[in-house]
N, C-alpha and C. Protein backbone atom coordinates (compact mmCIF):
# COMPACT_ATOMS: atom_id res chain seq x y z
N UNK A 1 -17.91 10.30 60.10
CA UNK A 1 -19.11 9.67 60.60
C UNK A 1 -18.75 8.51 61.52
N UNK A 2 -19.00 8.69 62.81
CA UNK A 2 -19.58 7.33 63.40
C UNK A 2 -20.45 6.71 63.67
N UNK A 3 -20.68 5.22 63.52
CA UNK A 3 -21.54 4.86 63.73
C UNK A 3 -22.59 4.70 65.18
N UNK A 4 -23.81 4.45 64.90
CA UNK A 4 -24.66 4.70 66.04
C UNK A 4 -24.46 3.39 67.28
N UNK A 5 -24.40 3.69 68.66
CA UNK A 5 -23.93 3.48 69.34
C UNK A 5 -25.67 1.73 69.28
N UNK A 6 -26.30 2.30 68.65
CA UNK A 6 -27.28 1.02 68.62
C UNK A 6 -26.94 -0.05 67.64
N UNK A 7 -26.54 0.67 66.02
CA UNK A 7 -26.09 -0.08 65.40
C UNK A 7 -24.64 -1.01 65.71
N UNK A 8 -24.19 -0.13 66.20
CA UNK A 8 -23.26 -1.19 66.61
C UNK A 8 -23.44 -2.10 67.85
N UNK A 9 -24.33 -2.00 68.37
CA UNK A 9 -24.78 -3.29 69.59
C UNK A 9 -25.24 -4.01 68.64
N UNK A 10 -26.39 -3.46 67.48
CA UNK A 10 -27.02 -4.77 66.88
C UNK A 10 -26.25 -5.63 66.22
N UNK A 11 -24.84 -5.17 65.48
CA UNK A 11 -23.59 -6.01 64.89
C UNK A 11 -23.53 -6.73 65.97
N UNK A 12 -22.94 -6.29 67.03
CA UNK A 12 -22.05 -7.34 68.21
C UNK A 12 -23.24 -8.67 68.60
N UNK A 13 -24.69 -8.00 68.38
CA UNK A 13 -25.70 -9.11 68.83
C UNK A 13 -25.40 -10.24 67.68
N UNK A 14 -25.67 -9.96 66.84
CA UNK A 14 -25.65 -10.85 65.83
C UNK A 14 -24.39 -11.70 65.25
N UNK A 15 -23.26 -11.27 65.45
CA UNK A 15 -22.17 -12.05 65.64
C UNK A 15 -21.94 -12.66 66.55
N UNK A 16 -22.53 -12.30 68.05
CA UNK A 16 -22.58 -13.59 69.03
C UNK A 16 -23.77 -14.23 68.83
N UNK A 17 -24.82 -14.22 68.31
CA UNK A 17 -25.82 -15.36 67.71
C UNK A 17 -25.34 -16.33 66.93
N UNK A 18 -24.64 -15.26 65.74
CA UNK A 18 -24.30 -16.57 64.76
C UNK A 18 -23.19 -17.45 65.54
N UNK A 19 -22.33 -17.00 66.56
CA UNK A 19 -21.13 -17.86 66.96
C UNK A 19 -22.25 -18.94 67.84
N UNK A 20 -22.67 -18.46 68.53
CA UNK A 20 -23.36 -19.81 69.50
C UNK A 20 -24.47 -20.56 68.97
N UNK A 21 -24.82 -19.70 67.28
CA UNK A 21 -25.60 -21.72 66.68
C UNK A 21 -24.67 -21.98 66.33
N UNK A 22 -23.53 -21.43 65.64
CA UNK A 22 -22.47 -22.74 64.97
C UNK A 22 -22.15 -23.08 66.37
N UNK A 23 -21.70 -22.78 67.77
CA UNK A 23 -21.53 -24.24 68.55
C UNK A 23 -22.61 -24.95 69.21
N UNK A 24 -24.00 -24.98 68.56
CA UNK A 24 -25.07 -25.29 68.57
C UNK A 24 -25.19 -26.50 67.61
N UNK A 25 -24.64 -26.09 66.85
CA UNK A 25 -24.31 -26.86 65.60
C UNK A 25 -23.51 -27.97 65.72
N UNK A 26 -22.91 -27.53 66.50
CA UNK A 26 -21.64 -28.67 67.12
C UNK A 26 -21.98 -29.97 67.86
N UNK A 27 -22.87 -29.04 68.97
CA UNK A 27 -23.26 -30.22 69.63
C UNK A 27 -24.12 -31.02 68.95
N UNK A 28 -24.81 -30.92 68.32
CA UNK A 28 -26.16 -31.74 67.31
C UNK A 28 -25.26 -32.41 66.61
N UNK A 29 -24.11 -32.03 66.13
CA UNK A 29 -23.96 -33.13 65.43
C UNK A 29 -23.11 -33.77 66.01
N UNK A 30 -22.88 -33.84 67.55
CA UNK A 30 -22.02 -35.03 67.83
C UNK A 30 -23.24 -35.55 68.78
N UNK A 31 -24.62 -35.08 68.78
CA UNK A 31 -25.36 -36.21 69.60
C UNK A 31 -26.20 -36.68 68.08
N UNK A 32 -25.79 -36.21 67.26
CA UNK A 32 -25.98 -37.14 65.96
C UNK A 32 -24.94 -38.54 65.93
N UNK A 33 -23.80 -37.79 65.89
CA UNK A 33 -22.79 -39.26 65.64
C UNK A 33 -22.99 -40.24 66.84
N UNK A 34 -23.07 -39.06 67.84
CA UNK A 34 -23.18 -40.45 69.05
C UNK A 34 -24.50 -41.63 68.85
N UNK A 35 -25.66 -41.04 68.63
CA UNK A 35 -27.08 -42.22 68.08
C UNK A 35 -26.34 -42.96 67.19
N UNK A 36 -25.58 -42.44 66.37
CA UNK A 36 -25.27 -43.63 65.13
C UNK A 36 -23.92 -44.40 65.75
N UNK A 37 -23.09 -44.03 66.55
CA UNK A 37 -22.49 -45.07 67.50
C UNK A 37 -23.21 -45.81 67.94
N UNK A 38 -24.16 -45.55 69.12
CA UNK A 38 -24.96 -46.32 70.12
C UNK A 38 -25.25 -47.43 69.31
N UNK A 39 -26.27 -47.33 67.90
CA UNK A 39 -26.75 -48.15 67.11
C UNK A 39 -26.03 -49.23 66.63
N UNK A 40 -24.68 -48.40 66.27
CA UNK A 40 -24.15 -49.51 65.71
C UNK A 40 -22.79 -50.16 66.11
N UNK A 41 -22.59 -49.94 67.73
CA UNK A 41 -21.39 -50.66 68.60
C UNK A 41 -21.59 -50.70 69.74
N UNK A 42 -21.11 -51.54 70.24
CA UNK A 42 -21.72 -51.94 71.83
C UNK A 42 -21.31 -50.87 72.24
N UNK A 43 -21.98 -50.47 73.84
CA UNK A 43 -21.55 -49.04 74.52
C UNK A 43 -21.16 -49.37 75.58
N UNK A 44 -20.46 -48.52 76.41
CA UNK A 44 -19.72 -48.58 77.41
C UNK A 44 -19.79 -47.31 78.24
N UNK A 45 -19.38 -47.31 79.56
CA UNK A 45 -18.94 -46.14 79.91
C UNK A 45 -18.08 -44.89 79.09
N UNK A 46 -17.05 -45.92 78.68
CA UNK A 46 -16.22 -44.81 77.84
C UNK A 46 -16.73 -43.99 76.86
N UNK A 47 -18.05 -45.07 76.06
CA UNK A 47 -18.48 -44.16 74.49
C UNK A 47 -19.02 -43.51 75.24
N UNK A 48 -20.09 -43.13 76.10
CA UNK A 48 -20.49 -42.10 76.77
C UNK A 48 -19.82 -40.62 77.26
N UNK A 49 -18.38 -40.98 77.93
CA UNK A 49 -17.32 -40.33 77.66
C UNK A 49 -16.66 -39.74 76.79
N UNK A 50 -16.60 -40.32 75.80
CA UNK A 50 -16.13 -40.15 74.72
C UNK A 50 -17.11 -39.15 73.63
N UNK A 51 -18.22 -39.25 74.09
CA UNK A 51 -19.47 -38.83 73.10
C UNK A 51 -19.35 -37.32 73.83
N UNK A 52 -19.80 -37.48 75.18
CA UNK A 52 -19.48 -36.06 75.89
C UNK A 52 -18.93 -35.00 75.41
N UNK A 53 -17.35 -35.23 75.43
CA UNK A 53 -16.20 -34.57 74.96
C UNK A 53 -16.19 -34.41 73.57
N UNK A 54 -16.79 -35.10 73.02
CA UNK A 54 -16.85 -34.94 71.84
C UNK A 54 -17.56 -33.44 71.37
N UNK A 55 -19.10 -33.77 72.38
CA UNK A 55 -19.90 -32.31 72.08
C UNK A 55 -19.83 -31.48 72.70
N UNK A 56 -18.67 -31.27 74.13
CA UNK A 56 -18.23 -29.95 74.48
C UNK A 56 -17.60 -29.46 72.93
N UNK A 57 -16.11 -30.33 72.95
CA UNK A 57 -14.63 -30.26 71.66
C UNK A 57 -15.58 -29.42 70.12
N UNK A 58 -16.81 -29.98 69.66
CA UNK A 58 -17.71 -29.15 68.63
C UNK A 58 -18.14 -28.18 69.01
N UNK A 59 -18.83 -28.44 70.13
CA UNK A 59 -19.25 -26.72 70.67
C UNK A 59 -18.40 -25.78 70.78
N UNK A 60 -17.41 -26.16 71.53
CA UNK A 60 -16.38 -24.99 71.59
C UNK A 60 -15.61 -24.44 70.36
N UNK A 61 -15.32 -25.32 69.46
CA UNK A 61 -14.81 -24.99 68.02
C UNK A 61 -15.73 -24.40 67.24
N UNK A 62 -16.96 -24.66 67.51
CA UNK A 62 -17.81 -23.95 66.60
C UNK A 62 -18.11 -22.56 66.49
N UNK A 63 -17.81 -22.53 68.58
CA UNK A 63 -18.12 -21.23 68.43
C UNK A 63 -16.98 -20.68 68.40
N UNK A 64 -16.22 -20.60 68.66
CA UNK A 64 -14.91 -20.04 68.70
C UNK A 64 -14.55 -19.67 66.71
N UNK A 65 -15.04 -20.55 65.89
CA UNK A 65 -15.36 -20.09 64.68
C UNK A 65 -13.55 -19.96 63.79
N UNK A 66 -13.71 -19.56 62.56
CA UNK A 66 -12.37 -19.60 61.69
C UNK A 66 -11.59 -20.90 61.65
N UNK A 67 -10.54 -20.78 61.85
CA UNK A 67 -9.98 -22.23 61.28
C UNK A 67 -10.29 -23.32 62.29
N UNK A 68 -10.47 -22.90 63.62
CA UNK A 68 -10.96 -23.99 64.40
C UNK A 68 -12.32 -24.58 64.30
N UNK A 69 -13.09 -23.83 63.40
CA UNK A 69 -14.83 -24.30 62.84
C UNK A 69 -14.46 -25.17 61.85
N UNK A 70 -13.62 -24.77 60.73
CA UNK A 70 -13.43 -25.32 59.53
C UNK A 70 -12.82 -26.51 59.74
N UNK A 71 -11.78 -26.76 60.52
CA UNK A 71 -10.93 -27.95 60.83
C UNK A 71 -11.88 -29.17 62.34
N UNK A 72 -12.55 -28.61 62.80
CA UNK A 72 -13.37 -28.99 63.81
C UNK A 72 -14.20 -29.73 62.81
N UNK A 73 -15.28 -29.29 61.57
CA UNK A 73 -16.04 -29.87 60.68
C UNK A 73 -15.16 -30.96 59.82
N UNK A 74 -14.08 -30.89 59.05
CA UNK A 74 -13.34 -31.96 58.60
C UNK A 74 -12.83 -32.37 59.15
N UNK A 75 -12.45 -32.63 60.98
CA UNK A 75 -12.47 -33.31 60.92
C UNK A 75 -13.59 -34.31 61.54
N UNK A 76 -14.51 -34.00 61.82
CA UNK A 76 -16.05 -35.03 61.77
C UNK A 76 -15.91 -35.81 60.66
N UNK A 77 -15.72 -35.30 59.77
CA UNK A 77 -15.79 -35.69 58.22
C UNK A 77 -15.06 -37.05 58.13
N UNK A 78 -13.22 -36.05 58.82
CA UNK A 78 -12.56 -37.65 58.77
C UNK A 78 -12.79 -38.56 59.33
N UNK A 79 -13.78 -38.83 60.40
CA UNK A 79 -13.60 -39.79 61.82
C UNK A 79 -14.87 -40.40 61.52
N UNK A 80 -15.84 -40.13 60.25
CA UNK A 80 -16.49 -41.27 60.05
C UNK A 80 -15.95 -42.62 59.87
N UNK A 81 -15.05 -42.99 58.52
CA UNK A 81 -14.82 -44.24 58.15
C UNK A 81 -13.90 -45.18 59.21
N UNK A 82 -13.24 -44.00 60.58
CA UNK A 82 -13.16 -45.10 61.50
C UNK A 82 -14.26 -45.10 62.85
N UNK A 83 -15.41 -44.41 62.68
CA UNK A 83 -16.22 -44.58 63.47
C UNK A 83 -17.28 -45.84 62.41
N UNK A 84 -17.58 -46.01 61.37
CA UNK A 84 -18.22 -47.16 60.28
C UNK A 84 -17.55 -48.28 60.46
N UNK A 85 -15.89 -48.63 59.75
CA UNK A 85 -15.37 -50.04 59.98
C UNK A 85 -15.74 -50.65 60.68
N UNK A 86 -15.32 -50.95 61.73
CA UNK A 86 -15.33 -51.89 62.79
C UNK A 86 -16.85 -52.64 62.38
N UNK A 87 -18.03 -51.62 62.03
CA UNK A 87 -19.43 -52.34 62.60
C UNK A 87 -19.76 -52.62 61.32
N UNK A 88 -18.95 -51.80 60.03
CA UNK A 88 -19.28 -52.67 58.62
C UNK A 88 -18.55 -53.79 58.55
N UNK A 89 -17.54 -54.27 59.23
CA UNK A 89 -16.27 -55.30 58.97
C UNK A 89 -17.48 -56.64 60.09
N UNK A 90 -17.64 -56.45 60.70
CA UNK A 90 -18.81 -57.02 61.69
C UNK A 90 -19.72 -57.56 61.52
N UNK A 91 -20.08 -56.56 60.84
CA UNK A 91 -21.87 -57.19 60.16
C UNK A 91 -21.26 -57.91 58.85
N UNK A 92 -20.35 -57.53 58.03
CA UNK A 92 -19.97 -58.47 56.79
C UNK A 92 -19.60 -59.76 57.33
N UNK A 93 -18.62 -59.73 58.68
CA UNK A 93 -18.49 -61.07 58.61
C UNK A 93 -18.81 -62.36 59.46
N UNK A 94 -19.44 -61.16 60.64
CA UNK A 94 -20.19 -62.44 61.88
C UNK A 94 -21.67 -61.54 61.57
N UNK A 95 -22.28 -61.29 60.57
CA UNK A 95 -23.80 -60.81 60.61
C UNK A 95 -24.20 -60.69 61.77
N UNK A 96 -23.30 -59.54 62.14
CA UNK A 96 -24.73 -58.93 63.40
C UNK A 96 -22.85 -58.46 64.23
N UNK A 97 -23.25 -58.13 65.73
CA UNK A 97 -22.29 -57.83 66.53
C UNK A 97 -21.30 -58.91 67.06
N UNK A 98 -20.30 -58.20 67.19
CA UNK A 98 -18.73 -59.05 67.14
C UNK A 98 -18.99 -59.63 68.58
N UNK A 99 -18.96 -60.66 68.66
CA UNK A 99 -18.99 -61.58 69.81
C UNK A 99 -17.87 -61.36 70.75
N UNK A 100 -16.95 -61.44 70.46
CA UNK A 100 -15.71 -60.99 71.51
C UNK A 100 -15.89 -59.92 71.52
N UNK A 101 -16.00 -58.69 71.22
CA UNK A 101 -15.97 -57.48 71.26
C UNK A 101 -15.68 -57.24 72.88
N UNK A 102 -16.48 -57.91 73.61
CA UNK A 102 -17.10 -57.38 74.70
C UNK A 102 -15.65 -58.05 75.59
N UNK A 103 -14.83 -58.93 75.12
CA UNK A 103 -13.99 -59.64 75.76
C UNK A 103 -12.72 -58.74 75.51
N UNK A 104 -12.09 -59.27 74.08
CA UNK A 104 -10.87 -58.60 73.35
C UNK A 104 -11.18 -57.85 71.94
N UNK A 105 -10.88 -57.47 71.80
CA UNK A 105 -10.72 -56.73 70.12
C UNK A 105 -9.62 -57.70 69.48
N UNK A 106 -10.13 -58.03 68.57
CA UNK A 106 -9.18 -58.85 67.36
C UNK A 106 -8.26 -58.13 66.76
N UNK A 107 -7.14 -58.27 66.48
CA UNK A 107 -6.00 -57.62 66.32
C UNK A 107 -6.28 -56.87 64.30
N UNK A 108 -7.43 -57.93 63.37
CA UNK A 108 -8.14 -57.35 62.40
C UNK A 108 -8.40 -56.06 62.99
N UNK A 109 -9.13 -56.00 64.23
CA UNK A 109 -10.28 -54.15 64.05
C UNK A 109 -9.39 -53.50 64.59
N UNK A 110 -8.42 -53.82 65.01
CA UNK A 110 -7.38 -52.95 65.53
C UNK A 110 -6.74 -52.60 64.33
N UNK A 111 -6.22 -53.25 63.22
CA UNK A 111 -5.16 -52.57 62.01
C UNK A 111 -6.54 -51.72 61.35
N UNK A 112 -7.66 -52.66 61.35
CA UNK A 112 -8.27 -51.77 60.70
C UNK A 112 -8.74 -50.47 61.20
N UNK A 113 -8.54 -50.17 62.35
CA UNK A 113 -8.74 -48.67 62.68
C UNK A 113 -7.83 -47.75 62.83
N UNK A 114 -6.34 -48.89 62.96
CA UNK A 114 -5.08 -47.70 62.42
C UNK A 114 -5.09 -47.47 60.76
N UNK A 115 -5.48 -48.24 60.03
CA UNK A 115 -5.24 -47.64 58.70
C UNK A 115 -5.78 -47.48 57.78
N UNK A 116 -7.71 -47.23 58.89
CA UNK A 116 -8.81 -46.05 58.19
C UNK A 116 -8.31 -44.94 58.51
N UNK A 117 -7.90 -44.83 59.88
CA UNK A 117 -6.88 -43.38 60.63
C UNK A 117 -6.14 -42.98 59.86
N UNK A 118 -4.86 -43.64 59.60
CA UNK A 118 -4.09 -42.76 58.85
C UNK A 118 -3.94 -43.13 57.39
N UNK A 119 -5.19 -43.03 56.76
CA UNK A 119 -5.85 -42.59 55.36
C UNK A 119 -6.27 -41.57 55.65
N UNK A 120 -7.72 -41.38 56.68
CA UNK A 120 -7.70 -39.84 56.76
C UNK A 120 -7.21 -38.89 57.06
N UNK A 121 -6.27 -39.13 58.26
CA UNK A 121 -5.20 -38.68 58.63
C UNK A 121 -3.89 -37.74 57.48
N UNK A 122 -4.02 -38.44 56.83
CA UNK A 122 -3.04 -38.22 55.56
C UNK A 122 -3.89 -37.12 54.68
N UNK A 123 -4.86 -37.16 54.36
CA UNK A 123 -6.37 -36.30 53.44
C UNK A 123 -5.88 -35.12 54.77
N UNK A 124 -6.29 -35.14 55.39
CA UNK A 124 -6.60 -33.96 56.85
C UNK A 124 -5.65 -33.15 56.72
N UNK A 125 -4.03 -33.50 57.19
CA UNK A 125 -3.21 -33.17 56.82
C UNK A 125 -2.49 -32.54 55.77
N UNK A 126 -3.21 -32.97 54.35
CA UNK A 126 -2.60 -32.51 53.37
C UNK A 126 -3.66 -31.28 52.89
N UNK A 127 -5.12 -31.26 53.14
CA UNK A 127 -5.94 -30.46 52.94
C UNK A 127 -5.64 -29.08 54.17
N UNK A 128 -4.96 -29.44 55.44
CA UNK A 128 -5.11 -28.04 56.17
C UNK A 128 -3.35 -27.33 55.75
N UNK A 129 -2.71 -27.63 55.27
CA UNK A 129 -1.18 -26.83 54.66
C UNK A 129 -2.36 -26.20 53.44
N UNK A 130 -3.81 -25.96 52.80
CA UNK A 130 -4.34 -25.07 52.23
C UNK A 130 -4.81 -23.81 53.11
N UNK A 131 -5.30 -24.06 54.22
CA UNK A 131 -6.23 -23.04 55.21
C UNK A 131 -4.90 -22.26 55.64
N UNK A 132 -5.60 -20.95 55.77
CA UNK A 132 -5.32 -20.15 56.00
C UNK A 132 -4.29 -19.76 57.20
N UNK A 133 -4.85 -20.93 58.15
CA UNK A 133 -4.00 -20.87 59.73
C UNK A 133 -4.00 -22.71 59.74
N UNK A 134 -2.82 -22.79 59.11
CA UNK A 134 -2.88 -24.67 58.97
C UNK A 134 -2.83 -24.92 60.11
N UNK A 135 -1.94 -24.75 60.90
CA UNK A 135 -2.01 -25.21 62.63
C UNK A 135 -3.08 -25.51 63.22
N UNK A 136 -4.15 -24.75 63.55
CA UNK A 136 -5.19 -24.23 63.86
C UNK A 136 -6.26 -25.31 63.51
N UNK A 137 -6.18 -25.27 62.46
CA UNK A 137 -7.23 -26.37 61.37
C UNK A 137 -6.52 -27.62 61.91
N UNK A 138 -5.67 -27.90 61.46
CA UNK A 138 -5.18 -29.45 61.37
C UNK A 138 -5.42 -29.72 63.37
N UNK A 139 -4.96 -29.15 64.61
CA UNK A 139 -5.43 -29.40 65.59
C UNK A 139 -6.57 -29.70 65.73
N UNK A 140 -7.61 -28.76 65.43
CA UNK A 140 -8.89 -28.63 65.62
C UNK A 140 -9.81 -30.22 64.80
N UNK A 141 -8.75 -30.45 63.72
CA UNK A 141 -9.21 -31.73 63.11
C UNK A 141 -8.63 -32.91 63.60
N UNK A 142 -7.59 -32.63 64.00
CA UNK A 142 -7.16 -34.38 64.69
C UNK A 142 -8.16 -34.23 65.09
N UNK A 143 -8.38 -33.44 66.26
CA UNK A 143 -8.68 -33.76 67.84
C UNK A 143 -10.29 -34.23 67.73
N UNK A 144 -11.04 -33.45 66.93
CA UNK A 144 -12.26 -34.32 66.45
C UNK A 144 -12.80 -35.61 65.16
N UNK A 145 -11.61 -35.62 64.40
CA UNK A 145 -11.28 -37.11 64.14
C UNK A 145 -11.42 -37.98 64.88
N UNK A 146 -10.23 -37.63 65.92
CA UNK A 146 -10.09 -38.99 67.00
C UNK A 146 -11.37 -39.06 67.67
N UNK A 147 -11.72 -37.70 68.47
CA UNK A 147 -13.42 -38.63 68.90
C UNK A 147 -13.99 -38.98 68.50
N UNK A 148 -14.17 -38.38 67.40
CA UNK A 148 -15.27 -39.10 66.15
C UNK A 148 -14.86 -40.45 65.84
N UNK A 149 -13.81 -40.55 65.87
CA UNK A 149 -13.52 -42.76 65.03
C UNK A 149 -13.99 -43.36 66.46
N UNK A 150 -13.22 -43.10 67.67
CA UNK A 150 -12.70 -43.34 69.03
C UNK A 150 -14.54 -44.10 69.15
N UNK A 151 -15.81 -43.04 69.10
CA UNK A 151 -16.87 -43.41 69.03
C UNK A 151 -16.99 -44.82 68.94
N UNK A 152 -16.25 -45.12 67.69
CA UNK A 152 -16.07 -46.35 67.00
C UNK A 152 -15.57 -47.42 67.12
N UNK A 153 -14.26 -47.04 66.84
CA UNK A 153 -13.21 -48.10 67.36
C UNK A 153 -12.68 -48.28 68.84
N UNK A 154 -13.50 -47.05 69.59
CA UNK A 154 -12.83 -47.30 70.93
C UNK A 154 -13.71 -48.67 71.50
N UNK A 155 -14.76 -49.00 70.88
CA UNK A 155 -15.55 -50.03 71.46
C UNK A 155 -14.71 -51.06 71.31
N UNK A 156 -13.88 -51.29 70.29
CA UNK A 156 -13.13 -52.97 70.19
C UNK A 156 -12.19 -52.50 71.19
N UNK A 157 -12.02 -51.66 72.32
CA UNK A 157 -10.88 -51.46 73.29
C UNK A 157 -9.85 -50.53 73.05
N UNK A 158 -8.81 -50.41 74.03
CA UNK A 158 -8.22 -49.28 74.54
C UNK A 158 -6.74 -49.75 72.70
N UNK A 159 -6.92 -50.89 72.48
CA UNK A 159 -6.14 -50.69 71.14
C UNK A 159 -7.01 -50.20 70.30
N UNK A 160 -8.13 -50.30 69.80
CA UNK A 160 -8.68 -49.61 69.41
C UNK A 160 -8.38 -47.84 68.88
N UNK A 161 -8.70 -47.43 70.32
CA UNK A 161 -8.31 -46.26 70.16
C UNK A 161 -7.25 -45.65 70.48
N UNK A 162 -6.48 -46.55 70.43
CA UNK A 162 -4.98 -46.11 70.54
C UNK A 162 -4.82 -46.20 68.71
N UNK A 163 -5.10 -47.18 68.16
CA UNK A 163 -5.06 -46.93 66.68
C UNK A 163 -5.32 -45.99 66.10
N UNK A 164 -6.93 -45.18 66.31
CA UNK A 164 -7.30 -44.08 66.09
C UNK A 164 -6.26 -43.02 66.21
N UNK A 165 -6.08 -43.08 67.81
CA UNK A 165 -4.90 -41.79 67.45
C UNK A 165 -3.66 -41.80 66.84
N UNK A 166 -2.63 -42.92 66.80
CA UNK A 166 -1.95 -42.84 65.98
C UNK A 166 -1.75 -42.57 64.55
N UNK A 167 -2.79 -43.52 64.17
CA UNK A 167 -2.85 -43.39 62.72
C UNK A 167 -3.62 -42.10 62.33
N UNK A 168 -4.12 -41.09 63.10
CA UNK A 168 -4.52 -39.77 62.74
C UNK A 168 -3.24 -39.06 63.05
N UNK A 169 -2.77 -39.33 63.43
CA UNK A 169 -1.21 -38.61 63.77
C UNK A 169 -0.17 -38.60 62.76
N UNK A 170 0.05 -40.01 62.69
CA UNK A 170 0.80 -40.08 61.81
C UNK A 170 0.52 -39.98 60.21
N UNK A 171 -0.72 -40.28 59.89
CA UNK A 171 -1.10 -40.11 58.79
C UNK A 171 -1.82 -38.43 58.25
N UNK A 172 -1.87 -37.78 59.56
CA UNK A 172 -1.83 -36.29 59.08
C UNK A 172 -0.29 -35.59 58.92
N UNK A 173 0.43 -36.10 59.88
CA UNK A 173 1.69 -35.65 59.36
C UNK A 173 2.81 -36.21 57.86
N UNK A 174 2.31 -37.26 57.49
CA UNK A 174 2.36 -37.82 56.25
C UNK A 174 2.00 -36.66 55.25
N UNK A 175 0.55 -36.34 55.18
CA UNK A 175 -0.13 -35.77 54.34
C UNK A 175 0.48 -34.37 54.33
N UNK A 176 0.60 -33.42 55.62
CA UNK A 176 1.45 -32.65 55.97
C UNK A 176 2.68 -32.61 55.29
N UNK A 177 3.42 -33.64 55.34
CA UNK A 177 5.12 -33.90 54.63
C UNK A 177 4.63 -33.53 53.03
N UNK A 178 3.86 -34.88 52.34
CA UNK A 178 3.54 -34.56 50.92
C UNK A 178 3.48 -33.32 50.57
N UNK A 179 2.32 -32.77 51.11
CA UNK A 179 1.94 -31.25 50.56
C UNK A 179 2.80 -30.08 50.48
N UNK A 180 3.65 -30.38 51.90
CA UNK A 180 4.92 -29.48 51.72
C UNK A 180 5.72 -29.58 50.72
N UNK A 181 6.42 -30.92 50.03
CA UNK A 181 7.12 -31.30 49.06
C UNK A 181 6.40 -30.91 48.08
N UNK A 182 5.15 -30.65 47.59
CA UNK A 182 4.34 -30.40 46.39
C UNK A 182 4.35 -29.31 45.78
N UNK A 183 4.69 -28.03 47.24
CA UNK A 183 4.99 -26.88 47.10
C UNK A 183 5.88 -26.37 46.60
């Protein structure tokens, strides 16, 4: 038996539906994260930039689907708590927005966005040596980590998000090392 030359168009329809809401999906939720940037860190050309790329980098992982969906979603996941610091460390301690911000970044929001980074960084890392195509995943998760914090910390400046990426780097390959040794 083969199948009917309709039924099988209606498969192929519906597997390219479901691929283009999950990168439908993608983009919503990085013009989600981006509103909750805007709100809560001064903006710039760059976060705009940065927000962009962000919701091509989801779209395209989403649809593209398998370990690059799965690792594309954690890492959103990871790149909250350095897209949050900076503006919870802020409001705790000058109530309201960082006054220099707009000048220098304090060398505080700078450690603190290398080593919300590579905390998650380290989680990211040690969770994609589980998936199926670790490579795959763990790329697909830096790379939207970093926009996702970058949102964040790129506002206190270019250290900023130079923190971001390091400490997602290094602290996924950390997590990476552990998990291997665990094995």
């Amino acid at each position: 038996m083969t199948p009917s030359s309709s039924g099988l168009r209606a498969v192929r329809a519906a597997y390219g539906r479901a691929h283009l809401v999950a990168g439908a999906r993608g983009v919503a939720i990085a013009g989600a994260l981006s509103v909750l940037a805007v709100g809560l860190h001064r903006t710039t050309d760059a976060t705009w930039l940065v927000a962009g790329i962000l919701a091509i980098t989801l779209g395209v992982l989403g649809w593209r689907g398998g370990p690059s969906r799965r690792g594309s979603l954690a890492g959103v996941l990871a790149g909250v708590p350095p897209l949050l610091a900076p503006g919870l460390v802020t409001l705790l301690s000058h109530g309201g927005h960082c006054p220099s911000c707009a000048t220098a970044p304090s060398l505080a929001c700078v450690l603190l966005c290398f080593g919300t980074s590579a905390l998650v960084g380290a989680a990211v890392g040690h969770h994609a040596t589980r998936d199926a195509s670790p490579r795959r995943f763990a790329l697909a998760a830096i790379a939207t980590a970093a926009l996702t914090g970058a949102l964040g910390c790129g506002t206190t400046g270019v250290g900023g998000a130079i923190g971001v990426g390091i400490g997602l780097v290094a602290g996924g390959l950390t997590g990476w090392v552990t998990a291997e040794r665990a094995i």
